[in-house]
N, C-alpha and C. Protein backbone atom coordinates (compact mmCIF):
# COMPACT_ATOMS: atom_id res chain seq x y z
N UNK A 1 -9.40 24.89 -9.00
CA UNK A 1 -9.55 24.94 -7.56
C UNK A 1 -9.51 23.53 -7.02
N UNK A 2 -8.90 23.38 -6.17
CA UNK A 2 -8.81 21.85 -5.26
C UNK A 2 -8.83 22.24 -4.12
N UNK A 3 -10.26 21.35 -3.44
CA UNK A 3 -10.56 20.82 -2.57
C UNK A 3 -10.25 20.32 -1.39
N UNK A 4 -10.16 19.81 -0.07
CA UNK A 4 -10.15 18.82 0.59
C UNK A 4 -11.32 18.69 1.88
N UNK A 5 -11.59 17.82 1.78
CA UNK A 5 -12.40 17.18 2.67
C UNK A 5 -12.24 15.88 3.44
N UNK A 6 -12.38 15.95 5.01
CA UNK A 6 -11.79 15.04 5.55
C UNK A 6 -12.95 13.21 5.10
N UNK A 7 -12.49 12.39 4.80
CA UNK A 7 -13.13 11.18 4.54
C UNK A 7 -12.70 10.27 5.53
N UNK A 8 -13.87 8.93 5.51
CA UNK A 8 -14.40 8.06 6.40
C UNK A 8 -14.71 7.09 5.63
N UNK A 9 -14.77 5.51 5.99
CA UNK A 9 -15.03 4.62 5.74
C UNK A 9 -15.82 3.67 6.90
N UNK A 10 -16.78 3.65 7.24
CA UNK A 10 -17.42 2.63 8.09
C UNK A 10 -17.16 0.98 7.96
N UNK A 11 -17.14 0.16 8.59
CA UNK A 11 -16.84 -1.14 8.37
C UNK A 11 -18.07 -1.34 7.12
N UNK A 12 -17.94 -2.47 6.13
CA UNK A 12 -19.17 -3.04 5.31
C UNK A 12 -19.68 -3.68 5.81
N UNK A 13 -20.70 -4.21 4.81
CA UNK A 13 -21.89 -5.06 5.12
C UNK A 13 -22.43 -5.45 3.87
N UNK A 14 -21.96 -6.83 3.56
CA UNK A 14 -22.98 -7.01 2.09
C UNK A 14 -24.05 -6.26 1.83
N UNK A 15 -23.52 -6.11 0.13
CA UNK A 15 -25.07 -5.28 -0.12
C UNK A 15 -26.06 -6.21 -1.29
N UNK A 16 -27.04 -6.18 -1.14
CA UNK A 16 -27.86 -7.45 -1.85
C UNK A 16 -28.84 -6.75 -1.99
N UNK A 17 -29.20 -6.85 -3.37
CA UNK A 17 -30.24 -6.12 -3.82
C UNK A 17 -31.06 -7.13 -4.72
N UNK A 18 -32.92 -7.05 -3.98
CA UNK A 18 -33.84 -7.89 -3.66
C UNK A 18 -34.59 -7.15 -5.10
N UNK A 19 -35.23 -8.47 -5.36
CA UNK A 19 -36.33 -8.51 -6.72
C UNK A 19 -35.56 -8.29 -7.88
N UNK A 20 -34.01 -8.96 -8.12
CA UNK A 20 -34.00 -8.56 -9.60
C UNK A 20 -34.36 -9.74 -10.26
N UNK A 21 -34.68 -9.21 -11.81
CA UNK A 21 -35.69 -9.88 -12.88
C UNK A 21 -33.85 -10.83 -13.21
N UNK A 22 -33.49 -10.52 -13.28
CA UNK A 22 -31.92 -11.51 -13.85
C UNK A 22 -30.47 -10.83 -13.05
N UNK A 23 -29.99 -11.45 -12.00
CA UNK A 23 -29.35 -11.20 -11.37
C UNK A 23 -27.84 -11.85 -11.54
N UNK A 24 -26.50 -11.97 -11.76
CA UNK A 24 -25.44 -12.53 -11.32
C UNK A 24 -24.15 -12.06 -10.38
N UNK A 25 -24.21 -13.43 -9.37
CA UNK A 25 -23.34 -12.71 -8.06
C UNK A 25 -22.52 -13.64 -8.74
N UNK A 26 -21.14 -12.84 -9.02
CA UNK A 26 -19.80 -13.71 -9.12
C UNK A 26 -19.10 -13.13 -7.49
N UNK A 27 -18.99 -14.22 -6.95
CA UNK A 27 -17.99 -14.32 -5.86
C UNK A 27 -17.01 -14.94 -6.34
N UNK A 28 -15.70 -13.73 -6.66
CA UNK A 28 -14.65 -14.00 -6.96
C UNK A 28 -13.72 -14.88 -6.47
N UNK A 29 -12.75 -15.50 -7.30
CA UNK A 29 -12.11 -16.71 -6.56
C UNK A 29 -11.20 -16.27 -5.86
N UNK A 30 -10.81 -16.76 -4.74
CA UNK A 30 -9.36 -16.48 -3.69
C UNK A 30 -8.35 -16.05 -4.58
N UNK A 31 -7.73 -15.19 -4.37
CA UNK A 31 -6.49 -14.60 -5.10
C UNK A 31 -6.93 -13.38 -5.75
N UNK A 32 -8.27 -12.85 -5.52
CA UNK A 32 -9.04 -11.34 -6.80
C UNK A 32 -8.41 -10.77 -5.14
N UNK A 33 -7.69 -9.32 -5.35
CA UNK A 33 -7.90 -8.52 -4.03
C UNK A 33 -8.85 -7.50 -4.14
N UNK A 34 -8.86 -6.88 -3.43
CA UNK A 34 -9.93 -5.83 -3.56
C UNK A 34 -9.43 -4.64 -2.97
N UNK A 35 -9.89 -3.28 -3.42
CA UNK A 35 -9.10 -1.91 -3.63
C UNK A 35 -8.40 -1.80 -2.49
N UNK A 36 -7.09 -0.82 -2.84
CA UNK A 36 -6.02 -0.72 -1.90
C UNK A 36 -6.60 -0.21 -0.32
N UNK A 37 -6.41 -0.79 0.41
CA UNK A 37 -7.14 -0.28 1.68
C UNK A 37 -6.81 1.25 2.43
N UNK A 38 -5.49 1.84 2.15
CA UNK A 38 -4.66 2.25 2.53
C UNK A 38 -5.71 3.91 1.79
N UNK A 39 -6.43 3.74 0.84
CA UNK A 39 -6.83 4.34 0.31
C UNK A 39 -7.79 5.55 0.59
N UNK A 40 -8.55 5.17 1.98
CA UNK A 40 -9.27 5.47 2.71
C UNK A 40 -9.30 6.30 3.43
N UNK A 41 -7.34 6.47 4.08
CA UNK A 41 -7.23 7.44 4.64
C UNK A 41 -6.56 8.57 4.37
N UNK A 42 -6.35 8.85 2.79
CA UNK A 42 -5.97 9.74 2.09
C UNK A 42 -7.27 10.67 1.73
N UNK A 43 -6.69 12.59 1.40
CA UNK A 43 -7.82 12.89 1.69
C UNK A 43 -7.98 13.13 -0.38
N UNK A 44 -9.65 13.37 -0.67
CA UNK A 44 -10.06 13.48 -1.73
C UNK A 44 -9.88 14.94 -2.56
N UNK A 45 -8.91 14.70 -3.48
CA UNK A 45 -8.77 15.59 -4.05
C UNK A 45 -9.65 15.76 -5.71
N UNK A 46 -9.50 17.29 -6.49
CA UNK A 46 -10.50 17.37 -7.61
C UNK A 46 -9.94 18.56 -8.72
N UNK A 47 -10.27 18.04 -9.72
CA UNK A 47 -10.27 19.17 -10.02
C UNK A 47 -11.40 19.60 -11.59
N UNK A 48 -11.94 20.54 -11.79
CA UNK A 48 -12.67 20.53 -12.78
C UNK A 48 -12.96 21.96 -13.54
N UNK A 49 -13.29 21.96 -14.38
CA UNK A 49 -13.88 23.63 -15.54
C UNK A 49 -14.36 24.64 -14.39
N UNK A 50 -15.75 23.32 -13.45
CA UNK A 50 -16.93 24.75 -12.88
C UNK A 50 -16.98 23.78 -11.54
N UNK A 51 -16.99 24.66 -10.16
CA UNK A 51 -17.17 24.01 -9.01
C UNK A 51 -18.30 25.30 -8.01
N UNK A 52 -18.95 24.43 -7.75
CA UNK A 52 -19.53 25.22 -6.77
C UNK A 52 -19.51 24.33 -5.53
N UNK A 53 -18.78 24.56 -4.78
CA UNK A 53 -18.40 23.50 -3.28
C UNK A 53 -18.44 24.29 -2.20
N UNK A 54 -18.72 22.82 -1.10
CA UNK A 54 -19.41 23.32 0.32
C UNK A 54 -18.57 22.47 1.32
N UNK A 55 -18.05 22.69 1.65
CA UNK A 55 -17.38 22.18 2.73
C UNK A 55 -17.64 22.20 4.26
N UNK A 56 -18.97 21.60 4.61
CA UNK A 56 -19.82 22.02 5.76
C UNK A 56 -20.77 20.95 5.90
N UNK A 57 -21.68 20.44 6.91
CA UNK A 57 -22.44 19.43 6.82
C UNK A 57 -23.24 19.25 6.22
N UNK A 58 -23.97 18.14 5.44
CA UNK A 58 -25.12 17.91 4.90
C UNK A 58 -25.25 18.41 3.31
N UNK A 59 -24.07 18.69 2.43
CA UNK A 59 -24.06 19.49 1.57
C UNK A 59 -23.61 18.73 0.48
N UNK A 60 -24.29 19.31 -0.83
CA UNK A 60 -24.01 18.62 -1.74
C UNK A 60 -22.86 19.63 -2.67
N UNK A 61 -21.31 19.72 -3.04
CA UNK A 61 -20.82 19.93 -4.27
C UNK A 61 -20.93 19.29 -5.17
N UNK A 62 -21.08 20.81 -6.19
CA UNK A 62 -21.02 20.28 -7.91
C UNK A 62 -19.78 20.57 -8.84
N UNK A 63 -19.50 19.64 -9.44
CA UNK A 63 -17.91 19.72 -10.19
C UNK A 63 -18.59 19.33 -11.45
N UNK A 64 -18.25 20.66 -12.72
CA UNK A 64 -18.69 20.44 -14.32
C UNK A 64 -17.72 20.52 -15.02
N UNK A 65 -17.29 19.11 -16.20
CA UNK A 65 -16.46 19.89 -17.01
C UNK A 65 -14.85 19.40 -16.75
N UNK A 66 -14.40 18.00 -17.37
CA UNK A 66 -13.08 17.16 -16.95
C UNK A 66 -13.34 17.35 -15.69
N UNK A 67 -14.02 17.23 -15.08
CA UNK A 67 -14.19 16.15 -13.48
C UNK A 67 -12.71 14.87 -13.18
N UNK A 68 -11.97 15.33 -12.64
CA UNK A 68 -10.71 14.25 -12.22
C UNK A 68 -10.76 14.59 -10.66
N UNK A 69 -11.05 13.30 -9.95
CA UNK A 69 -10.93 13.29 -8.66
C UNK A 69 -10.39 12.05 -7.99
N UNK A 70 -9.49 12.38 -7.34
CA UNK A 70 -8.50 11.60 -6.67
C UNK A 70 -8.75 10.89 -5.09
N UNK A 71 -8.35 10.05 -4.60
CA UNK A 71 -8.30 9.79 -3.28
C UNK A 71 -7.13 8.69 -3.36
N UNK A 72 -5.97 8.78 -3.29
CA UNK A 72 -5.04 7.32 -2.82
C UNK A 72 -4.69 7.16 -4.46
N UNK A 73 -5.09 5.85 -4.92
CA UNK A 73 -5.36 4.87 -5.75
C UNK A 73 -6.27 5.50 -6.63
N UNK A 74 -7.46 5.26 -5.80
CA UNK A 74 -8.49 5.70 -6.58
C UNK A 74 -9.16 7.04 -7.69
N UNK A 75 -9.48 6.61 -8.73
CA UNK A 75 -9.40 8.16 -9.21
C UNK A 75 -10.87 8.02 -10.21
N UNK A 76 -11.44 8.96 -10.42
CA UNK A 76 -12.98 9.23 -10.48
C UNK A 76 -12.76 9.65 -11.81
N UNK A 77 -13.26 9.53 -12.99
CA UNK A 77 -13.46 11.26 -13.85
C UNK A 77 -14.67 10.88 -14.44
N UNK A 78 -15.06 12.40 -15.14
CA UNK A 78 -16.37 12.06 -16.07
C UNK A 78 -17.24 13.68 -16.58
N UNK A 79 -18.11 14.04 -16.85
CA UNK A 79 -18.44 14.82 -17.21
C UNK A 79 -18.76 16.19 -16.06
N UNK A 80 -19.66 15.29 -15.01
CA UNK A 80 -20.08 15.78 -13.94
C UNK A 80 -20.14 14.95 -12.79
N UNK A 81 -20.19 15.87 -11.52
CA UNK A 81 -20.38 15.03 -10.18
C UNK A 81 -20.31 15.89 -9.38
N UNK A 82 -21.02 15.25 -8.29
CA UNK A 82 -21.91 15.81 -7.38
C UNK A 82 -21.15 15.51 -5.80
N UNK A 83 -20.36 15.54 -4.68
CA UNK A 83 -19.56 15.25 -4.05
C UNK A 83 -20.78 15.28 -2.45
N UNK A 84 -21.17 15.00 -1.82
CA UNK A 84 -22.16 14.51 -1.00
C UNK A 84 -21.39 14.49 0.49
N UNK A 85 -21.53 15.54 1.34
CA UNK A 85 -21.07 15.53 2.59
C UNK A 85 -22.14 15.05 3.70
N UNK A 86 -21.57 14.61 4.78
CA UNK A 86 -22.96 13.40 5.92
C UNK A 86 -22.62 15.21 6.56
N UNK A 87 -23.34 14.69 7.74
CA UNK A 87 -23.57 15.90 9.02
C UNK A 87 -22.29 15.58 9.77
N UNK A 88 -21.50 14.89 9.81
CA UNK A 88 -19.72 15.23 10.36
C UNK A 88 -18.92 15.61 9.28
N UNK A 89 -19.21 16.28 8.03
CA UNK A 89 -18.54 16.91 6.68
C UNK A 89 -17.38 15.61 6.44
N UNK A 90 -18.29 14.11 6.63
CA UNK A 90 -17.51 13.67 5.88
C UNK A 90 -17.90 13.36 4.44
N UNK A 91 -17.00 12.99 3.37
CA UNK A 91 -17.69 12.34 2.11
C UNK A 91 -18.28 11.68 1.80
N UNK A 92 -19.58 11.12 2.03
CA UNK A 92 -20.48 9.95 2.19
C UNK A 92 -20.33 9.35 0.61
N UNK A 93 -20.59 10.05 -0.24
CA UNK A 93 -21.04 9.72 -1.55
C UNK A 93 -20.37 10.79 -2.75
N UNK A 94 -20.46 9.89 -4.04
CA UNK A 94 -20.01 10.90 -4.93
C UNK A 94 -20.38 9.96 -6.03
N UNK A 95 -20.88 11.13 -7.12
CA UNK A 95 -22.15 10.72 -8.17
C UNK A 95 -21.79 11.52 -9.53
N UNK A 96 -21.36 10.60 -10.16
CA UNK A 96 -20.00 10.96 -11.31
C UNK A 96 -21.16 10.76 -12.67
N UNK A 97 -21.18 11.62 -14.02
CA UNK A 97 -21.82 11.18 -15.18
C UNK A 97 -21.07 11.34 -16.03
N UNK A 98 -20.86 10.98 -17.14
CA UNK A 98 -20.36 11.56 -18.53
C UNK A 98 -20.79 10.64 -19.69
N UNK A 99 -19.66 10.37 -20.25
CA UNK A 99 -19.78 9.50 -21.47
C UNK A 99 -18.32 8.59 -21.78
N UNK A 100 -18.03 7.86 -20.72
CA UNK A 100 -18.42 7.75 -20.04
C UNK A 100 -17.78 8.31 -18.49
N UNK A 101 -19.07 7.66 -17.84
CA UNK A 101 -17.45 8.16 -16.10
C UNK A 101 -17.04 6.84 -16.04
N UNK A 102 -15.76 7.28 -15.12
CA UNK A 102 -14.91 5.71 -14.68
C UNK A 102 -14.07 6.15 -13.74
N UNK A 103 -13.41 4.87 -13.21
CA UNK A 103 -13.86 4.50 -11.94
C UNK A 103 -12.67 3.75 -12.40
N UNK A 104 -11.06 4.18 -11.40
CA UNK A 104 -10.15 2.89 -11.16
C UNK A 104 -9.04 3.04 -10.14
N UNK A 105 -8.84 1.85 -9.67
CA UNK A 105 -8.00 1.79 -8.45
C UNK A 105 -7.15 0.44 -8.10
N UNK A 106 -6.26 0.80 -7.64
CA UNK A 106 -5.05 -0.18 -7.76
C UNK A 106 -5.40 -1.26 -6.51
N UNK A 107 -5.59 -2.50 -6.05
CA UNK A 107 -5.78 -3.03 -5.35
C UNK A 107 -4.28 -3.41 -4.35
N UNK A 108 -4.02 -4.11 -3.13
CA UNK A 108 -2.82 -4.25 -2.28
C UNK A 108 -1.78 -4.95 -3.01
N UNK A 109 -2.10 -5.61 -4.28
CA UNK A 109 -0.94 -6.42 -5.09
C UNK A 109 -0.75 -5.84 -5.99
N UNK A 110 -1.50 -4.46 -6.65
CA UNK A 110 -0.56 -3.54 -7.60
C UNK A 110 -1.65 -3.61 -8.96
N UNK A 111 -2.63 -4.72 -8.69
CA UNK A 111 -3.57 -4.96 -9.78
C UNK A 111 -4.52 -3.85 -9.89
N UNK A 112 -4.85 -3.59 -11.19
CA UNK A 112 -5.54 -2.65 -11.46
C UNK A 112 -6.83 -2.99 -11.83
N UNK A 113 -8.21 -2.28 -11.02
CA UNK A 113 -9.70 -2.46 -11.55
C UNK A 113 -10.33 -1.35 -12.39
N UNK A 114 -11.12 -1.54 -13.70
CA UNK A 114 -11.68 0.16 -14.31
C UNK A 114 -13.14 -0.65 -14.28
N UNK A 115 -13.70 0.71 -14.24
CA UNK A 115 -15.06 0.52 -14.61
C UNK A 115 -15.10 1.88 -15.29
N UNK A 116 -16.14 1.64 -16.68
CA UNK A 116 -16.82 2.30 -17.12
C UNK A 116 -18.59 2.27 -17.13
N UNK A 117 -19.39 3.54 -17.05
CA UNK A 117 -20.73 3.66 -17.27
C UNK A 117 -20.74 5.08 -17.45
N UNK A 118 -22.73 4.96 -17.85
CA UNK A 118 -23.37 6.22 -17.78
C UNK A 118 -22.87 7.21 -16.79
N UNK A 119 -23.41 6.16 -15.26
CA UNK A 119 -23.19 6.75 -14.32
C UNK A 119 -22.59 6.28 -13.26
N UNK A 120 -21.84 7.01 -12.22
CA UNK A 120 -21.26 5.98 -11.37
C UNK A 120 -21.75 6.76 -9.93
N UNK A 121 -21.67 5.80 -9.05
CA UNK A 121 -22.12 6.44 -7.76
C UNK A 121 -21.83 5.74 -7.14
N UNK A 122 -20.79 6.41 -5.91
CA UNK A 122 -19.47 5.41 -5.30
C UNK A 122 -19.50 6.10 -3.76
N UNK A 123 -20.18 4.75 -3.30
CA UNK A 123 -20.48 5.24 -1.82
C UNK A 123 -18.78 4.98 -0.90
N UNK A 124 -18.38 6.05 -0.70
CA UNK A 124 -17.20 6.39 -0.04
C UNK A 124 -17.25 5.97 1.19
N UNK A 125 -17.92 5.23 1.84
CA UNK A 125 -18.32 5.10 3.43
C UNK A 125 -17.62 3.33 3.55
N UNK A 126 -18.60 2.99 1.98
CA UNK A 126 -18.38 1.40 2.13
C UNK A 126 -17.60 0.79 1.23
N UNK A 127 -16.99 1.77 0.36
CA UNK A 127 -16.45 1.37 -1.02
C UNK A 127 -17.03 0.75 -1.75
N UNK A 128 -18.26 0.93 -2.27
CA UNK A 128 -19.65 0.26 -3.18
C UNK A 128 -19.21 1.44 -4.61
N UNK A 129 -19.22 0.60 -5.41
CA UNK A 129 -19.59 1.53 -7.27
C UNK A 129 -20.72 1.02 -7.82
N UNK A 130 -21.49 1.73 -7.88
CA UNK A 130 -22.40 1.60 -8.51
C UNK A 130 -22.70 2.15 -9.95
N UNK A 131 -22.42 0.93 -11.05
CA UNK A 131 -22.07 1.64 -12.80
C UNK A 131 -23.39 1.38 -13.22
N UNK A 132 -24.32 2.16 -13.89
CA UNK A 132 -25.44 1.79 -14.58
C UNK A 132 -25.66 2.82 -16.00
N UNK A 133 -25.96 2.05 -16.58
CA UNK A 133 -26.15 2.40 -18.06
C UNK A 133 -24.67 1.75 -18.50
N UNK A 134 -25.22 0.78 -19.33
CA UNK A 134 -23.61 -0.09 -20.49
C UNK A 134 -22.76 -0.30 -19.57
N UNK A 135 -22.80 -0.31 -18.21
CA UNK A 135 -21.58 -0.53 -17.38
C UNK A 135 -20.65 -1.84 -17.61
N UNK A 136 -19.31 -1.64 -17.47
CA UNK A 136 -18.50 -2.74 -17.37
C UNK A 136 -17.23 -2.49 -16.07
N UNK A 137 -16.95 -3.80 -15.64
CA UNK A 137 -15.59 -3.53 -14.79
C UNK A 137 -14.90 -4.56 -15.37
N UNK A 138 -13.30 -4.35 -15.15
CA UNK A 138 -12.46 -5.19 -15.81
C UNK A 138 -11.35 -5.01 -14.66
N UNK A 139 -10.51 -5.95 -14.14
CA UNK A 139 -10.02 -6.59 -13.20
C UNK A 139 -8.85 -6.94 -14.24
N UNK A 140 -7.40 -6.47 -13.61
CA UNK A 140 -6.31 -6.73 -14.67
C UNK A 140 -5.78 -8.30 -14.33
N UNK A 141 -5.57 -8.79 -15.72
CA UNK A 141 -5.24 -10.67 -15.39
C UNK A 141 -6.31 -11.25 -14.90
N UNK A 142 -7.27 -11.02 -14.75
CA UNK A 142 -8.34 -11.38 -14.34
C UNK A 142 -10.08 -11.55 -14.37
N UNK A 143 -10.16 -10.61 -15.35
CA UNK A 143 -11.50 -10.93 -16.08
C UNK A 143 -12.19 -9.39 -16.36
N UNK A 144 -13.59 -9.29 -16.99
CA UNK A 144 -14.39 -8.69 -17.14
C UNK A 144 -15.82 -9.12 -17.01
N UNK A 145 -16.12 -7.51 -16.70
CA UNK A 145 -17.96 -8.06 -16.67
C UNK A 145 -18.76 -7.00 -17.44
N UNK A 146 -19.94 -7.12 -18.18
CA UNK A 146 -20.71 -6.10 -18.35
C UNK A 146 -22.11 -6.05 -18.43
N UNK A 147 -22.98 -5.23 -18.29
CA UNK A 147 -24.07 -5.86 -17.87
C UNK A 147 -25.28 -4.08 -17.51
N UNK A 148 -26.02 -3.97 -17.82
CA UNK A 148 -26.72 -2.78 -17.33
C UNK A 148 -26.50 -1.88 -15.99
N UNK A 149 -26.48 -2.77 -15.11
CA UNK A 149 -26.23 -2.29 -14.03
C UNK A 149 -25.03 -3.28 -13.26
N UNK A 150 -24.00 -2.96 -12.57
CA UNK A 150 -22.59 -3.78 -12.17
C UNK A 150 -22.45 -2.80 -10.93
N UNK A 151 -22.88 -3.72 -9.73
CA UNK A 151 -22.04 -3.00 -8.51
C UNK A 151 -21.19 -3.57 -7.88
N UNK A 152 -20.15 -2.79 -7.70
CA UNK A 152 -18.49 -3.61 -7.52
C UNK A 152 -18.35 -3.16 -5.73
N UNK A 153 -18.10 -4.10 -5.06
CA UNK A 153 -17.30 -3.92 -3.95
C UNK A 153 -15.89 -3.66 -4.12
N UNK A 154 -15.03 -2.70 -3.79
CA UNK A 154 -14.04 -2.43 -3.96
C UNK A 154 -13.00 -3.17 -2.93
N UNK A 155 -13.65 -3.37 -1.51
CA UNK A 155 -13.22 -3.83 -0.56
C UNK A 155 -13.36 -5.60 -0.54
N UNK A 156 -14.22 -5.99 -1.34
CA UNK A 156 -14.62 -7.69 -1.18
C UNK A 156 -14.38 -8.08 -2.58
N UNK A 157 -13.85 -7.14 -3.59
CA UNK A 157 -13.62 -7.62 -5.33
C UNK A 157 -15.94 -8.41 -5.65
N UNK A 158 -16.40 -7.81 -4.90
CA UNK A 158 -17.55 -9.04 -4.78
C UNK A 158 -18.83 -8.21 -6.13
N UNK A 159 -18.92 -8.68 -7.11
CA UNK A 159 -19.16 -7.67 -8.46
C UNK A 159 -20.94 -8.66 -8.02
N UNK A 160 -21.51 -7.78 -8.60
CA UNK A 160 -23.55 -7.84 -8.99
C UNK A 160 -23.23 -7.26 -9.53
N UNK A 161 -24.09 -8.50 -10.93
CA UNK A 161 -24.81 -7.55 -12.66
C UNK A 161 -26.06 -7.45 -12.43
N UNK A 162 -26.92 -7.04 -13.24
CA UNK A 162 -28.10 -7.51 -13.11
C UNK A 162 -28.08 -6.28 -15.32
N UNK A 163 -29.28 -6.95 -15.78
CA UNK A 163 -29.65 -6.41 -16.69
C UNK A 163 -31.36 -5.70 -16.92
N UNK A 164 -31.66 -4.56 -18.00
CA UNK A 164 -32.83 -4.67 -18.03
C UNK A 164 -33.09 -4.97 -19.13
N UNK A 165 -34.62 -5.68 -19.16
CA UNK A 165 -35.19 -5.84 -20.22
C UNK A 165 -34.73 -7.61 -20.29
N UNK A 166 -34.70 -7.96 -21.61
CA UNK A 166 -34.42 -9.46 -22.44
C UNK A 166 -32.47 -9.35 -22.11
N UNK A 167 -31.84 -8.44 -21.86
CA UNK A 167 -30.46 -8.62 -22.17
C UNK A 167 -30.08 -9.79 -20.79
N UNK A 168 -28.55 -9.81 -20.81
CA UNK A 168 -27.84 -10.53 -20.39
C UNK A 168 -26.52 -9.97 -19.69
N UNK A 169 -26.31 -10.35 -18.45
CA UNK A 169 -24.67 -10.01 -17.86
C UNK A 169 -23.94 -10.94 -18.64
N UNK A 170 -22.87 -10.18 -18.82
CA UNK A 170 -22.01 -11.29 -19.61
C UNK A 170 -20.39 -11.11 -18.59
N UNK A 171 -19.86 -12.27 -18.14
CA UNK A 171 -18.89 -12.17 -17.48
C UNK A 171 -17.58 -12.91 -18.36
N UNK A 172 -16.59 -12.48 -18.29
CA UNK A 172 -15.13 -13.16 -18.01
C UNK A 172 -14.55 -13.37 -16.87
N UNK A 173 -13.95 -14.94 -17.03
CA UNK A 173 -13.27 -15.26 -15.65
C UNK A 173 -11.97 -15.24 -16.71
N UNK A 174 -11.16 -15.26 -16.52
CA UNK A 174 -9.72 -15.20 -16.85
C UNK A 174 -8.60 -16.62 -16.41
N UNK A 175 -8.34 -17.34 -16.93
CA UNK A 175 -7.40 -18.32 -16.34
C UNK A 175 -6.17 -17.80 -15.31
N UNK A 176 -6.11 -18.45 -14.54
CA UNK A 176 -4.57 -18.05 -13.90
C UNK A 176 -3.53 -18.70 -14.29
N UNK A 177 -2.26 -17.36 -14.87
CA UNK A 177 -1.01 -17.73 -15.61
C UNK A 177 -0.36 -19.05 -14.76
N UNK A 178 0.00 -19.57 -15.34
CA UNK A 178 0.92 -20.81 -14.50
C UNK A 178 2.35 -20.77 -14.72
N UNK A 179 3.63 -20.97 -13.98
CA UNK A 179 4.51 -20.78 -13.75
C UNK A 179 5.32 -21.39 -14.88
N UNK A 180 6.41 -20.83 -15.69
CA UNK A 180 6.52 -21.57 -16.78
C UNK A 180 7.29 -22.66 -15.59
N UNK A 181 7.72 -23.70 -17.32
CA UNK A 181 8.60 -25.30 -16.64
C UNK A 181 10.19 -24.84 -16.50
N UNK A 182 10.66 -25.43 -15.61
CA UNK A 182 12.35 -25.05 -15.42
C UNK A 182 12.69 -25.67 -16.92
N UNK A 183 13.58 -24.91 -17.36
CA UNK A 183 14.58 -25.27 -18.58
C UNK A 183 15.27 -26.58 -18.65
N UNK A 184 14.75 -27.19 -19.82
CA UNK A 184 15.94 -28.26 -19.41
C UNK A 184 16.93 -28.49 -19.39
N UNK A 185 17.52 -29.52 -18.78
CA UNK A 185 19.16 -29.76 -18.61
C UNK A 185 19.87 -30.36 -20.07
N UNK A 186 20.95 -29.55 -20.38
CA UNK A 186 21.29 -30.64 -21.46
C UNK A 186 21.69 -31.77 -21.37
N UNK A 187 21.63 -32.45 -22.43
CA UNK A 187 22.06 -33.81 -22.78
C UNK A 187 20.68 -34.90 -21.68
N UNK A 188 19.94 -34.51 -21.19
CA UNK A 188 18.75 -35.36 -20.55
C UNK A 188 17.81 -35.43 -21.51
């Protein structure tokens, strides 16, 4: 069975999250883009084993069982998830589990971002992922991160690790390829 539900994106607003015990903000360097924008106004499609869906305000659907859900670019899968309508039946939220779920989408230059975790929970309003448990995102030509908890702006490329316990975020920055040298001329 597939779905549709009309979706919304509100302008952002950094999101910063206060009191962590070990925190890292990589503000990516000029040239990371961030998810295809275009993405937003395509509507969310699904498909899965077991659905019990509501297409009405304030309502939560449940999708069990190869969970693959689409919007644009973007595409969801994982064991289970939970699809989260506001009071104008738009998609506010959607709250993906498995082993793992993930999370990937093509940004405006064709580059591709994945994340894997426990769990993902991907506020559709602001383009926020939120991966926790073993989470990692990886940015094609461009690096990786992993770290307990990793929330990715999709719209600002703008990644928060944070870890629990004694562990550690561990990041890759990636060099940028450089243009090879013109060939040389013979006999010079």
């Amino acid at each position: 069975m597939t779905a549709k539900a009309p979706s919304r994106r509100a302008g952002t607003s950094p999101e910063r999250t206060a009191g962590l015990a070990l925190a890292v903000v990589l503000a990516l360097a000029p040239g990371w883009a961030a998810g295809k924008q275009s993405d937003r106004d395509q509507p969310m499609n699904y498909t899965a084993k077991y659905t019990e869906a509501y297409n009405a305000p304030n309502t939560v659907s449940t999708l069990r069982g190869q969970v693959h859900i689409t919007q644009g670019t973007l595409v969801l899968t994982g064991d289970e998830a939970k699809i989260h309508l506001d009071a104008n039946t738009q998609i506010a939220r959607v709250v993906v589990t498995g082993k793992p779920a993930h999370i990937e989408q093509l940004d405006d230059n064709g580059n591709l971002m994945q994340g894997d975790a426990a769990t993902l929970d991907y506020d559709n309003i602001n383009g926020i992922a939120v991966l926790t448990g073993n989470a990692v995102v990886r940015q094609q030509g461009r690096g990786e991160f992993h770290g307990d908890k990793l929330t990715y702006n999709t719209q600002t490329s703008l990644i928060t690790g944070e870890t629990n316990g004694q562990g550690l975020v561990h990041g890759t920055f990636l060099p940028k390829n450089k243009p090879a040298a013109p060939p040389a001329k013979p006999g010079h």
